[in-house]
C-alpha atoms as a PDB file:
ATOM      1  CA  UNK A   1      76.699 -20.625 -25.341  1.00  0.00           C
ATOM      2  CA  UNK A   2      75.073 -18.180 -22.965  1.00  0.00           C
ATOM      3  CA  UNK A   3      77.809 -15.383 -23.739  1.00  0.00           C
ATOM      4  CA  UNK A   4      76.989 -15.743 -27.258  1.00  0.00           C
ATOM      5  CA  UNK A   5      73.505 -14.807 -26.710  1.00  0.00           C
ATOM      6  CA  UNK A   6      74.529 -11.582 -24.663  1.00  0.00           C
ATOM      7  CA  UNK A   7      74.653  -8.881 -27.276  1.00  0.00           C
ATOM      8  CA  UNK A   8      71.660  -9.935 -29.292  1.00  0.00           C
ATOM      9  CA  UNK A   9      68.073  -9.226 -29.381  1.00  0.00           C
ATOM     10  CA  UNK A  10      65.471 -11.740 -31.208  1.00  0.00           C
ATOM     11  CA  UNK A  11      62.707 -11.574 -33.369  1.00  0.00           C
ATOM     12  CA  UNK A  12      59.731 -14.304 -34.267  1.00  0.00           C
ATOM     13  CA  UNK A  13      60.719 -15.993 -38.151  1.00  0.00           C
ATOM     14  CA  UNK A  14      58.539 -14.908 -40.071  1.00  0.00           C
ATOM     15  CA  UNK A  15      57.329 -18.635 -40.950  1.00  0.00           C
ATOM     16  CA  UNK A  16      56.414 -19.180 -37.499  1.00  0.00           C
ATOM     17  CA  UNK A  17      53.440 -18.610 -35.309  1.00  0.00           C
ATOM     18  CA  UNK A  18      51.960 -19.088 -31.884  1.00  0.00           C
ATOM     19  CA  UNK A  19      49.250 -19.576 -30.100  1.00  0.00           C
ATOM     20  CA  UNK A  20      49.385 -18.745 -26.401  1.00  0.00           C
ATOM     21  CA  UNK A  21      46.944 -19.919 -23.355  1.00  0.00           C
ATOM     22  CA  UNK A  22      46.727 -19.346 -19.673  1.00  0.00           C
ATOM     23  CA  UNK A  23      49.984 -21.778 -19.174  1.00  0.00           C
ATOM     24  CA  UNK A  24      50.768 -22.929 -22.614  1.00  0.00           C
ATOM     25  CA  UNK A  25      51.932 -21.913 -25.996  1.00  0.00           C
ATOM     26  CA  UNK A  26      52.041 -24.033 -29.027  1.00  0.00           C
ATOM     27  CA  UNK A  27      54.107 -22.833 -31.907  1.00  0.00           C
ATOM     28  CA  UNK A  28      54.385 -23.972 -35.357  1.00  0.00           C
ATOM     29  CA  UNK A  29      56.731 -23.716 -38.022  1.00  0.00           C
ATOM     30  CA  UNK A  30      54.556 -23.316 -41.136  1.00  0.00           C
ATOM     31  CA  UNK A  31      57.890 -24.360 -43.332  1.00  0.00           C
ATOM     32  CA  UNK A  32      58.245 -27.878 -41.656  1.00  0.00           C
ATOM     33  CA  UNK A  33      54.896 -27.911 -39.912  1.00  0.00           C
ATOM     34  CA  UNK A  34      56.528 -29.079 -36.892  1.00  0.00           C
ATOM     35  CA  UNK A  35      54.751 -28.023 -33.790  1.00  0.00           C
ATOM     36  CA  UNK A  36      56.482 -27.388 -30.275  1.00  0.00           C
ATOM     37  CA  UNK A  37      54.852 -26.320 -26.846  1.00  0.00           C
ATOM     38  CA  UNK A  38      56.304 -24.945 -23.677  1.00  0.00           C
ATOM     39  CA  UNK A  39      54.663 -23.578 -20.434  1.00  0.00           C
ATOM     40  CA  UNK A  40      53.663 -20.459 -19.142  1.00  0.00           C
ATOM     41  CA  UNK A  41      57.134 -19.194 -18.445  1.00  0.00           C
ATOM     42  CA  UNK A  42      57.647 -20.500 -22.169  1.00  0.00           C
ATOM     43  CA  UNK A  43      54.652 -17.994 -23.650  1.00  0.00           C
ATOM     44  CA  UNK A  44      56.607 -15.125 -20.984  1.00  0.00           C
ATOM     45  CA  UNK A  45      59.488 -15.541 -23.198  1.00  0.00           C
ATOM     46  CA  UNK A  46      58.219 -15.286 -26.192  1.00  0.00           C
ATOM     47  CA  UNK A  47      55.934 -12.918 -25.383  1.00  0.00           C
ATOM     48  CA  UNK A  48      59.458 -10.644 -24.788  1.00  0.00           C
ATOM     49  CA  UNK A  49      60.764 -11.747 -28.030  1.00  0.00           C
ATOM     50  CA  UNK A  50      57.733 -10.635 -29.994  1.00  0.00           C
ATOM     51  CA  UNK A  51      58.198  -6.917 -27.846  1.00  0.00           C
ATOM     52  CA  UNK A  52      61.887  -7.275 -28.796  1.00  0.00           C
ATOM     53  CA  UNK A  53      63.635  -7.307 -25.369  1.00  0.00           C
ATOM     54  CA  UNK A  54      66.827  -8.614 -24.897  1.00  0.00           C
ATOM     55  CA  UNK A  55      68.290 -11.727 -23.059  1.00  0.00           C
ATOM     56  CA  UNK A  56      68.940  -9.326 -20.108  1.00  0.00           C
ATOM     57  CA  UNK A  57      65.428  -7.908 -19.470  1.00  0.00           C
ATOM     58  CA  UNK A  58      63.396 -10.940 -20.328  1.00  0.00           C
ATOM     59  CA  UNK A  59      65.128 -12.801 -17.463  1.00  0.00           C
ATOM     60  CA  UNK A  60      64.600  -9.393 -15.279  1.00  0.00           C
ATOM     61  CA  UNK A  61      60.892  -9.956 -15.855  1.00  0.00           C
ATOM     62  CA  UNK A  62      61.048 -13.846 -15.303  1.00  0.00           C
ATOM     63  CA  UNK A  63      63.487 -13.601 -11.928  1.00  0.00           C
ATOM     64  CA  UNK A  64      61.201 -10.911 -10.348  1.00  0.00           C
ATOM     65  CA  UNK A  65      58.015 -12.722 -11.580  1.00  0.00           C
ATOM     66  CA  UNK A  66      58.843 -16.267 -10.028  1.00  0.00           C
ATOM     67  CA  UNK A  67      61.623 -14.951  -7.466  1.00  0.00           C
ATOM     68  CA  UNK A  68      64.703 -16.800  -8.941  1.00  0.00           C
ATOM     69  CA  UNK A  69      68.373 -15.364  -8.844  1.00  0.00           C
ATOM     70  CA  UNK A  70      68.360 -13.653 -12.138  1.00  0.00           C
ATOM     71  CA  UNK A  71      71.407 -15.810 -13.029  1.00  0.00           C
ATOM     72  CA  UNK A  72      69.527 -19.183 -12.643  1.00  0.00           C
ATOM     73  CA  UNK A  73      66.716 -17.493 -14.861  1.00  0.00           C
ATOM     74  CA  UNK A  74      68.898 -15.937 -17.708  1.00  0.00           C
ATOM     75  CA  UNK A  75      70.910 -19.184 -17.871  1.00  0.00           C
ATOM     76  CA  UNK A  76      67.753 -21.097 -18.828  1.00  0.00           C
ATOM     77  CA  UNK A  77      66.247 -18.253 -20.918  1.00  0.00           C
ATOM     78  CA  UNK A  78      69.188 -18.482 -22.756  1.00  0.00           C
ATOM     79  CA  UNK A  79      69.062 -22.536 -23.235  1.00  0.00           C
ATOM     80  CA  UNK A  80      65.582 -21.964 -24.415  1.00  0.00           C
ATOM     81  CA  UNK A  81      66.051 -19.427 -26.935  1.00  0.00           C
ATOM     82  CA  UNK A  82      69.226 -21.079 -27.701  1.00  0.00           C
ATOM     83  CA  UNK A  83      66.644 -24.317 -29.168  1.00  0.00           C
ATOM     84  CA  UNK A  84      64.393 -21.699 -30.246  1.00  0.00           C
ATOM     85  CA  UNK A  85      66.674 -20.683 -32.868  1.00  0.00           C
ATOM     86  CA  UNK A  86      67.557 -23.931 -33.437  1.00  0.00           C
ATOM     87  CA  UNK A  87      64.852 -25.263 -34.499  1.00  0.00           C
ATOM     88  CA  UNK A  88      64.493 -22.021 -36.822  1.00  0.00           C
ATOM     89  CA  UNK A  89      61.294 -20.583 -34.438  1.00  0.00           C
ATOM     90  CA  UNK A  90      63.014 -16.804 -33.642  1.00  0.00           C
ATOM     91  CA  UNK A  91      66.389 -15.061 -35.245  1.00  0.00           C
ATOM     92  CA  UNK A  92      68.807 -13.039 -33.725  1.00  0.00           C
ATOM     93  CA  UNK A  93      69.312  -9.473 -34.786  1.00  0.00           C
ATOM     94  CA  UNK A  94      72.419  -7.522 -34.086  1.00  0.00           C
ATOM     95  CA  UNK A  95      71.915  -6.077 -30.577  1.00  0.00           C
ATOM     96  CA  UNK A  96      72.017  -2.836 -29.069  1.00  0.00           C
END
């Protein structure tokens, strides 16, 4: 599934929203009113997909930040956006 997510860049639905704390977000889908939290490195990512940056340099930012192999952090970036856009939270545009 990873592969899949290589080429594309994401932006917030427009029906969603969040709210992010010091190690927290909580975003809800105003269409279902379903709400979902993650952790901090959950608010890092979608603080990247509100500024628009790719797969790639989101898990730059994460695998320097927490000193992971950038492989280890992309491959669960990618999971997590994956079940973002699953659950209708971001959409993926057509990448660079």
């Amino acid at each position: 599934m990873t592969s899949q997510l290589t080429n594309f860049t994401f932006t917030v639905n427009p029906e969603a929203t969040a709210s992010i704390h010091d190690d927290v977000i909580v975003i809800v889908h105003i269409g279902s009113g379903l709400l979902y939290t993650s952790n901090a490195i959950g608010a890092r990512i979608w603080r990247g997909i509100e500024q628009r940056l790719s797969l790639d340099a989101i898990a730059v930012g994460i695998s320097d930040l927490y000193q992971i192999a950038y492989s280890i952090a992309r491959e669960h970036i990618a999971r997590f956006l994956a079940e973002l856009q699953r659950h209708g939270l971001i959409e993926k545009e057509a990448g660079l």
